[in-house]
Protein backbone atom coordinates (compact mmCIF):
# COMPACT_ATOMS: atom_id res chain seq x y z
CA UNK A 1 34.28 -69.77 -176.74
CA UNK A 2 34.90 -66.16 -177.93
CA UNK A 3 31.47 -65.45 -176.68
CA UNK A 4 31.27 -66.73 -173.57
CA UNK A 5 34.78 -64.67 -172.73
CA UNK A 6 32.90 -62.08 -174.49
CA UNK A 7 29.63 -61.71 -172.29
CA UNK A 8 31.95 -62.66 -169.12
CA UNK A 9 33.98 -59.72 -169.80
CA UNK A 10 30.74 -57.15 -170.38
CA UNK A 11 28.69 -59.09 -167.03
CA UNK A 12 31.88 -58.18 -164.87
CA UNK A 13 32.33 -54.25 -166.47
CA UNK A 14 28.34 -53.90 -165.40
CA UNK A 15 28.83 -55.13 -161.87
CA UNK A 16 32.34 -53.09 -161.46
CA UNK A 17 30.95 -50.14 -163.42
CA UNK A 18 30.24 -47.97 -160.34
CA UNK A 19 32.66 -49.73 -158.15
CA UNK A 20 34.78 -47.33 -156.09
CA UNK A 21 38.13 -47.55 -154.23
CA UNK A 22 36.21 -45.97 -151.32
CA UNK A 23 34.05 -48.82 -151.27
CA UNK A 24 36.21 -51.40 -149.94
CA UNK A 25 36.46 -51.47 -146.11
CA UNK A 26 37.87 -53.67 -143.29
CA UNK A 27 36.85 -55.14 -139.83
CA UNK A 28 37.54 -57.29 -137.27
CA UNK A 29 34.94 -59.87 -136.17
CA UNK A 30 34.67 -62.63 -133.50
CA UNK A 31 31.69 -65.17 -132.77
CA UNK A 32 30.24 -67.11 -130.05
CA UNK A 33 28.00 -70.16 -130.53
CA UNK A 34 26.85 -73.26 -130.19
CA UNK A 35 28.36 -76.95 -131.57
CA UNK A 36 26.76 -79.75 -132.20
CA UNK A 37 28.68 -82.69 -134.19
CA UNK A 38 28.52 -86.38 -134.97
CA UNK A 39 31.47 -88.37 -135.41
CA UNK A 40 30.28 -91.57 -137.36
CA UNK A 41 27.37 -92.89 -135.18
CA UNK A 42 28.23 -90.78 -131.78
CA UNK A 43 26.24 -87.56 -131.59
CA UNK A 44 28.13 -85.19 -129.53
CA UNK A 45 26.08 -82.34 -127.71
CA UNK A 46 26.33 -78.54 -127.69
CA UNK A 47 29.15 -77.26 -126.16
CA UNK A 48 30.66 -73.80 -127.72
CA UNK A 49 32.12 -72.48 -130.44
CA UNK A 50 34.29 -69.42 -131.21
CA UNK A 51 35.65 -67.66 -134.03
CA UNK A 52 38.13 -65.10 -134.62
CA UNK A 53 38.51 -62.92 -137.91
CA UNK A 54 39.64 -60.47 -139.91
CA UNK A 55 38.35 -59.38 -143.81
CA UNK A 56 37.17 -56.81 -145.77
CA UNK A 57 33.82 -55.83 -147.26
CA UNK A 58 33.42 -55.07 -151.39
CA UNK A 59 30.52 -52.80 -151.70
CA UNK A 60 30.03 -53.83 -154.89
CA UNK A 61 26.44 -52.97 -156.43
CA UNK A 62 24.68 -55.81 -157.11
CA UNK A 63 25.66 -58.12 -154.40
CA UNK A 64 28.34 -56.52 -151.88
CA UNK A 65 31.24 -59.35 -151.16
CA UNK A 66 32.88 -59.88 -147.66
CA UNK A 67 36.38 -62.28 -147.78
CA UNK A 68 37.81 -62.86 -144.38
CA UNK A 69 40.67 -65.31 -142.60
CA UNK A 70 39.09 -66.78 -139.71
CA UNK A 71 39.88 -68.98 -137.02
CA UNK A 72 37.72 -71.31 -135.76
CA UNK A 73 37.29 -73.32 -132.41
CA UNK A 74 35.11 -75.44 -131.67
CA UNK A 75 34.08 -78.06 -129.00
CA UNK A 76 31.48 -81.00 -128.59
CA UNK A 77 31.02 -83.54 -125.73
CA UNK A 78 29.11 -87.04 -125.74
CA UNK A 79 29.00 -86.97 -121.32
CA UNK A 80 31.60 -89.46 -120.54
CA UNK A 81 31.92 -91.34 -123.50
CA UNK A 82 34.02 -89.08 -126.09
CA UNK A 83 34.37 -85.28 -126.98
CA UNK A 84 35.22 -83.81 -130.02
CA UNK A 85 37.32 -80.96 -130.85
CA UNK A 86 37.68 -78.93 -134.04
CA UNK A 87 40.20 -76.47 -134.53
CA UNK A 88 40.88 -74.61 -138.19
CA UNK A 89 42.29 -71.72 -140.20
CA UNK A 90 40.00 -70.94 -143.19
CA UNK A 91 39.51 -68.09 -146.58
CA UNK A 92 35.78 -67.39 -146.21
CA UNK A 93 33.75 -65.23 -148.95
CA UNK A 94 30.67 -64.12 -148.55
CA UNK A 95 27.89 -62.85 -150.58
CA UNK A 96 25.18 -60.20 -149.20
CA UNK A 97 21.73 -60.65 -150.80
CA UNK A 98 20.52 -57.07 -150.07
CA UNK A 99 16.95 -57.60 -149.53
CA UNK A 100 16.05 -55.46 -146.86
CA UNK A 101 18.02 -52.34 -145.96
CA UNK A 102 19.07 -53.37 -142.65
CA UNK A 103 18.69 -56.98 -142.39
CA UNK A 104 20.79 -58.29 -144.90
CA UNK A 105 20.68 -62.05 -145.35
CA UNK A 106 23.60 -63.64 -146.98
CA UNK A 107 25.37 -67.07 -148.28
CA UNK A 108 28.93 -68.28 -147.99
CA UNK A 109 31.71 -70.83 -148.62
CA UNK A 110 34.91 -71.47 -146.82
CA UNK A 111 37.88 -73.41 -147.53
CA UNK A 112 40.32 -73.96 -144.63
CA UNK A 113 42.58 -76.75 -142.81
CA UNK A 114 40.90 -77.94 -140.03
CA UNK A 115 42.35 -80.71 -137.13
CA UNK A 116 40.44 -82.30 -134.87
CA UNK A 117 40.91 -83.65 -132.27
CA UNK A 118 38.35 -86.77 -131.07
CA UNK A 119 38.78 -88.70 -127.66
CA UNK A 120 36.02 -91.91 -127.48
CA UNK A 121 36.73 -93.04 -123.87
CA UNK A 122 38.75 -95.76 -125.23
CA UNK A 123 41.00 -94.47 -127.87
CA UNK A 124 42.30 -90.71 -128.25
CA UNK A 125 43.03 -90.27 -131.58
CA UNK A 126 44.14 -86.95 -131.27
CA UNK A 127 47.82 -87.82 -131.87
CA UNK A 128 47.06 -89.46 -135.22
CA UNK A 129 44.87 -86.98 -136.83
CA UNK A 130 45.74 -84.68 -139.73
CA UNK A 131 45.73 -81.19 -140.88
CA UNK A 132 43.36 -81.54 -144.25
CA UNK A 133 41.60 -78.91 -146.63
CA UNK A 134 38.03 -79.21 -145.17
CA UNK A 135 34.70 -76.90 -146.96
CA UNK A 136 32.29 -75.23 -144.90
CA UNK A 137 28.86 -73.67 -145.84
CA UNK A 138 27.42 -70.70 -144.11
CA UNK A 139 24.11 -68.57 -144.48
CA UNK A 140 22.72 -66.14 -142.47
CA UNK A 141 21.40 -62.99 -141.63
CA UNK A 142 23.53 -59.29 -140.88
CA UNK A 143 22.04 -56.44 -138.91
CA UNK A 144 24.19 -53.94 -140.76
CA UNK A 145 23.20 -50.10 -139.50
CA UNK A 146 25.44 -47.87 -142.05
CA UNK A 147 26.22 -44.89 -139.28
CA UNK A 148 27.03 -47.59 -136.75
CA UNK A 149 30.84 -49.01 -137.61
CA UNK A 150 29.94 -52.32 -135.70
CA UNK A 151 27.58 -55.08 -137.70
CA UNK A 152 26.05 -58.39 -135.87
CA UNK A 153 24.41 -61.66 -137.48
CA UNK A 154 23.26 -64.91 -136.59
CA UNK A 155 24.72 -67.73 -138.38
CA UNK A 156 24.31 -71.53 -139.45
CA UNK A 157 27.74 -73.22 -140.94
CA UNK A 158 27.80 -76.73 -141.43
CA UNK A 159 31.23 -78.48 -142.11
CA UNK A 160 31.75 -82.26 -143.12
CA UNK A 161 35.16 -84.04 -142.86
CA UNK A 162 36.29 -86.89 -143.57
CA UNK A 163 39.67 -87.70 -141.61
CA UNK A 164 42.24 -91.01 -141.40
CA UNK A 165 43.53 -91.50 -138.60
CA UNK A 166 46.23 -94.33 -138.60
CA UNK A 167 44.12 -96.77 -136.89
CA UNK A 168 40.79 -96.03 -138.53
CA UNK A 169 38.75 -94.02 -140.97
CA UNK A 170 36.28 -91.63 -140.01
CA UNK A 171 33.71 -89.11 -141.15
CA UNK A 172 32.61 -86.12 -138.92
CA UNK A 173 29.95 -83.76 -139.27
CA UNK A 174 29.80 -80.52 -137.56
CA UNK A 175 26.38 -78.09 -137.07
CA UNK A 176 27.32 -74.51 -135.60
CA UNK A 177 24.94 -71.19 -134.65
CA UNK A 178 26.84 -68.75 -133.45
CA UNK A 179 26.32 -65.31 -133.11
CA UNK A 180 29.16 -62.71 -134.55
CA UNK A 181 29.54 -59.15 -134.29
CA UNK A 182 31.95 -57.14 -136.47
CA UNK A 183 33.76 -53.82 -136.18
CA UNK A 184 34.16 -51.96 -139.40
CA UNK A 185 37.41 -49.78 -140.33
């Protein structure tokens, strides 16, 4: 055990050996994209999706970090049958695989609450349905010019919930690429 604490402890002095103050910065970002979702056996089509946050960026030397609140709206539609619509708060972090020295590709987690809001046709269960903790997994890739203080990327998320409502039990899956630009601080 003393070991493991022990290389934990020397792995995080390397990667915050030549991290500075100055390298911690903050933005504001919004997105715009497309939705596409499947509420147990209804596929829902595009409709749009928009995001609103606000984070900082870790320049941190190995792999630089962003963390951000975001706020995320989203909306899918099955013609007249039923719509879908999924509205959160969630604690992204994201980590920047610095391959390239402008394209930056990158990976990321999320952990929000998230309600939606699903109408069939028949039933609206938007009444019954629940704020819950929901995951979501992002990757994508930055265009990040270091003289310009706004940054764009292109992103894939996917989130998976599964919700009770009182009158039934149902899992929803959610596909969004959206495109986001950032200003930098």
């Amino acid at each position: 055990m003393r070991t493991k604490l022990f290389l934990l402890f020397f792995l995080g002095m390397f990667v915050f050996s030549s991290f500075d103050a100055k390298a911690v910065s903050f933005y504001l970002g919004t997105g715009l994209g497309d939705s596409k979702g499947r509420v147990e056996h209804l596929h829902l089509d595009d409709k749009h999706a928009f995001v609103f946050s606000i984070g900082s960026h870790f320049n941190i030397p190995l792999f630089p970090v962003r963390t951000e609140i975001e706020y995320l709206n989203a909306k899918m539609q099955k013609d007249e049958i039923g719509d879908a619509k999924l509205i959160g708060y969630s604690l992204n972090t994201y980590v920047n695989i610095p391959l390239l020295p402008i394209l930056v590709p990158y990976v990321g987690i999320g952990l929000g609450t998230m309600k939606e809001k699903f109408n069939s046709g028949i039933l609206d269960f938007s009444r019954q349905s629940n704020w819950n903790f929901v995951p979501q997994y992002m990757v994508g890739i930055d265009l990040d010019l270091p003289t310009v203080p706004v940054a764009g990327s292109m992103e894939y998320r996917y989130i998976e919930r599964k919700f009770d409502f009182d009158v039934a039990d149902l899992k929803s899956k959610y596909h969004i690429f959206m495109f986001k630009a950032r200003v930098k601080f």
